[in-house]
Protein backbone atom coordinates (compact mmCIF):
# COMPACT_ATOMS: atom_id res chain seq x y z
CA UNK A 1 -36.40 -61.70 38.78
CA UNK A 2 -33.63 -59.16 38.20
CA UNK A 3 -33.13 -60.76 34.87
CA UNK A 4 -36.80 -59.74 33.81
CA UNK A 5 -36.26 -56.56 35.07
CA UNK A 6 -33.74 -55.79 33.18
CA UNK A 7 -35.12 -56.67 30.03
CA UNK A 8 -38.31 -55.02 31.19
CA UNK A 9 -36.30 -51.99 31.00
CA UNK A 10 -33.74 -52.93 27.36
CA UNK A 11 -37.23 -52.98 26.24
CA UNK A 12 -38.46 -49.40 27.54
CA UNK A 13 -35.30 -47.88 26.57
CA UNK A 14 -36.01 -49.19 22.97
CA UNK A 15 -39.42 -47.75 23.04
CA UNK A 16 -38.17 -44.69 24.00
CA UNK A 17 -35.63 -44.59 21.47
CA UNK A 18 -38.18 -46.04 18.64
CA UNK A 19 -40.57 -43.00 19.65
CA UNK A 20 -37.40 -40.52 19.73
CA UNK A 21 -37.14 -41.27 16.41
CA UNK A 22 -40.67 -41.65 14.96
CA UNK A 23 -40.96 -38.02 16.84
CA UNK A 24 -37.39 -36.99 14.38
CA UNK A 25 -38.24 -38.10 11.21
CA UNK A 26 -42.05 -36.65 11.70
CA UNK A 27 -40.99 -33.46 12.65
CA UNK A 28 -43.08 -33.18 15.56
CA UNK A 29 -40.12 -33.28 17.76
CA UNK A 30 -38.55 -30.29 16.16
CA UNK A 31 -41.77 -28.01 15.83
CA UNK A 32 -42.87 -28.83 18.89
CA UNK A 33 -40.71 -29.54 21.73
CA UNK A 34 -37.40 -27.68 20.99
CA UNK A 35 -38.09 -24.84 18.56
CA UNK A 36 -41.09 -23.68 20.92
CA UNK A 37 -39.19 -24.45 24.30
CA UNK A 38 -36.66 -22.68 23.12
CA UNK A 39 -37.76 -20.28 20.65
CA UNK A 40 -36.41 -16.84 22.15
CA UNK A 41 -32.74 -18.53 21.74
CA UNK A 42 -33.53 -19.23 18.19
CA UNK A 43 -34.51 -15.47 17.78
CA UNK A 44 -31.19 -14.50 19.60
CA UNK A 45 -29.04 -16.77 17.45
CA UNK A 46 -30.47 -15.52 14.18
CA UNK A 47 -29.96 -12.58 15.19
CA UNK A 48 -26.75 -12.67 15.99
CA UNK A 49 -26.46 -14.26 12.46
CA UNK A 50 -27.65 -11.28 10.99
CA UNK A 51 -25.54 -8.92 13.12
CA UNK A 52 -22.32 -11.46 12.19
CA UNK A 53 -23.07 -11.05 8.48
CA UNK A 54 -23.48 -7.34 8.55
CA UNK A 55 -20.23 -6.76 10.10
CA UNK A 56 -18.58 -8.91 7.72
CA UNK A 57 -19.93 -6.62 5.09
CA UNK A 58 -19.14 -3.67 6.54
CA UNK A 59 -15.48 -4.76 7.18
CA UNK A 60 -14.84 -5.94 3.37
CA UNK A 61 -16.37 -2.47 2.48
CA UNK A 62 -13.93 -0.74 4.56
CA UNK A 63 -11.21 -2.74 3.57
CA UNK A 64 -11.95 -2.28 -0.17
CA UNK A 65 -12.10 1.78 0.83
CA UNK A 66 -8.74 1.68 2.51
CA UNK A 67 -6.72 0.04 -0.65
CA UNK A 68 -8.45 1.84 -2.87
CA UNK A 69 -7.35 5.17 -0.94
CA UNK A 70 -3.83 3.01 -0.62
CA UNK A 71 -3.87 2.86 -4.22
CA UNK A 72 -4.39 7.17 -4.60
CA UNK A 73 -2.22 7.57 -2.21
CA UNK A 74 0.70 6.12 -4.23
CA UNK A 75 -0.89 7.65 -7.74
CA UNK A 76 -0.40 11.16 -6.27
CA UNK A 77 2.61 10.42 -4.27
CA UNK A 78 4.37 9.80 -7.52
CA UNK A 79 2.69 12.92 -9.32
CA UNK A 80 3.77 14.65 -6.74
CA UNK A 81 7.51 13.73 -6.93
CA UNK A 82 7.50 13.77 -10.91
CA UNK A 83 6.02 17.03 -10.60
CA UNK A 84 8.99 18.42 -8.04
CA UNK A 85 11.67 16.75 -10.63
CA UNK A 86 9.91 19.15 -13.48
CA UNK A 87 10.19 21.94 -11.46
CA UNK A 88 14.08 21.13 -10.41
CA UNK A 89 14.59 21.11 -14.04
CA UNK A 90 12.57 24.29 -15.08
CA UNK A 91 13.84 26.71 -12.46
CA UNK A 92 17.96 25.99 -13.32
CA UNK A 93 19.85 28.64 -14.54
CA UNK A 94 20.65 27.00 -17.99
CA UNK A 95 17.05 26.38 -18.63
CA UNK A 96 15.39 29.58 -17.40
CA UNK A 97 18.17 31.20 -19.72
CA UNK A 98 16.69 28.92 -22.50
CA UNK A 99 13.23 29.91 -22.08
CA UNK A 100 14.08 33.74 -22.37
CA UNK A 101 16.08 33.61 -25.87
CA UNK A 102 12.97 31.25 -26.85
CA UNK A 103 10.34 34.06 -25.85
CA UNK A 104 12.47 36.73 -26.96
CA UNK A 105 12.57 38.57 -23.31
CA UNK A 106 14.76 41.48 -23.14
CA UNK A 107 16.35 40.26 -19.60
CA UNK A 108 19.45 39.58 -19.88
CA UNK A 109 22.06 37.62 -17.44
CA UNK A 110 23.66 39.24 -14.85
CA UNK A 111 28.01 39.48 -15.84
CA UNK A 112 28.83 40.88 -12.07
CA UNK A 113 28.18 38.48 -9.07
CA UNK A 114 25.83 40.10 -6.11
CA UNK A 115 27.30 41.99 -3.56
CA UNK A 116 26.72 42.78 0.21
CA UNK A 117 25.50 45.69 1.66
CA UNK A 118 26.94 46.15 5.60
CA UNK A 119 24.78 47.92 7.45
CA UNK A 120 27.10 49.04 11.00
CA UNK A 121 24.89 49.15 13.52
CA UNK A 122 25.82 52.60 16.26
């Protein structure tokens, strides 16, 4: 008797397995039981999906921003010091000299160093 029983139930358990499958590859199961069961979880997924995506965007759009302002960054930090070096050169006392006889200034260099002026204090 237990031996019919059991195969009473191999056989159940292959009908139920048969129909789980049938219901599978018709697409009732899907439509039907576990989309609509569970439909609000779907909605929350996708959107989640959505919000995932978006960030991703947003962060490769930030991160393109920040090497492209990387990349300025160094462009004027290197004007900037090519710039100084000019002026280093420009305001020496050989070159300023030059640039007078070129213009034809009538300054002239000073023969006498600077002097102090001591103020005492009473």
């Amino acid at each position: 008797m237990a031996e019919v029983k059991e195969k009473e139930g191999k056989k159940a358990g292959q009908a139920k397995s048969g129909s789980f499958m049938k219901e599978i590859l018709s697409g009732t199961m899907v439509t039907e039981k576990i989309i609509l069961k569970n439909l609000w979880y779907v909605l929350l997924i996708t959107l989640l999906a959505a919000i995932y995506i978006g960030n991703r965007f947003h962060a490769e759009k930030i991160t393109r921003e920040l090497s492209k302002l990387q990349r300025e960054v160094r462009d004027l930090r290197s004007e900037s010091l090519s710039t100084s070096a000019d002026l280093m050169n420009l305001s020496r006392q050989s070159e300023v000299y030059s640039l007078i006889k070129e213009r034809g200034l009538t300054l002239e260099e000073l023969k006498t160093p600077p002097y102090k002026v001591i103020v005492s204090k009473k």
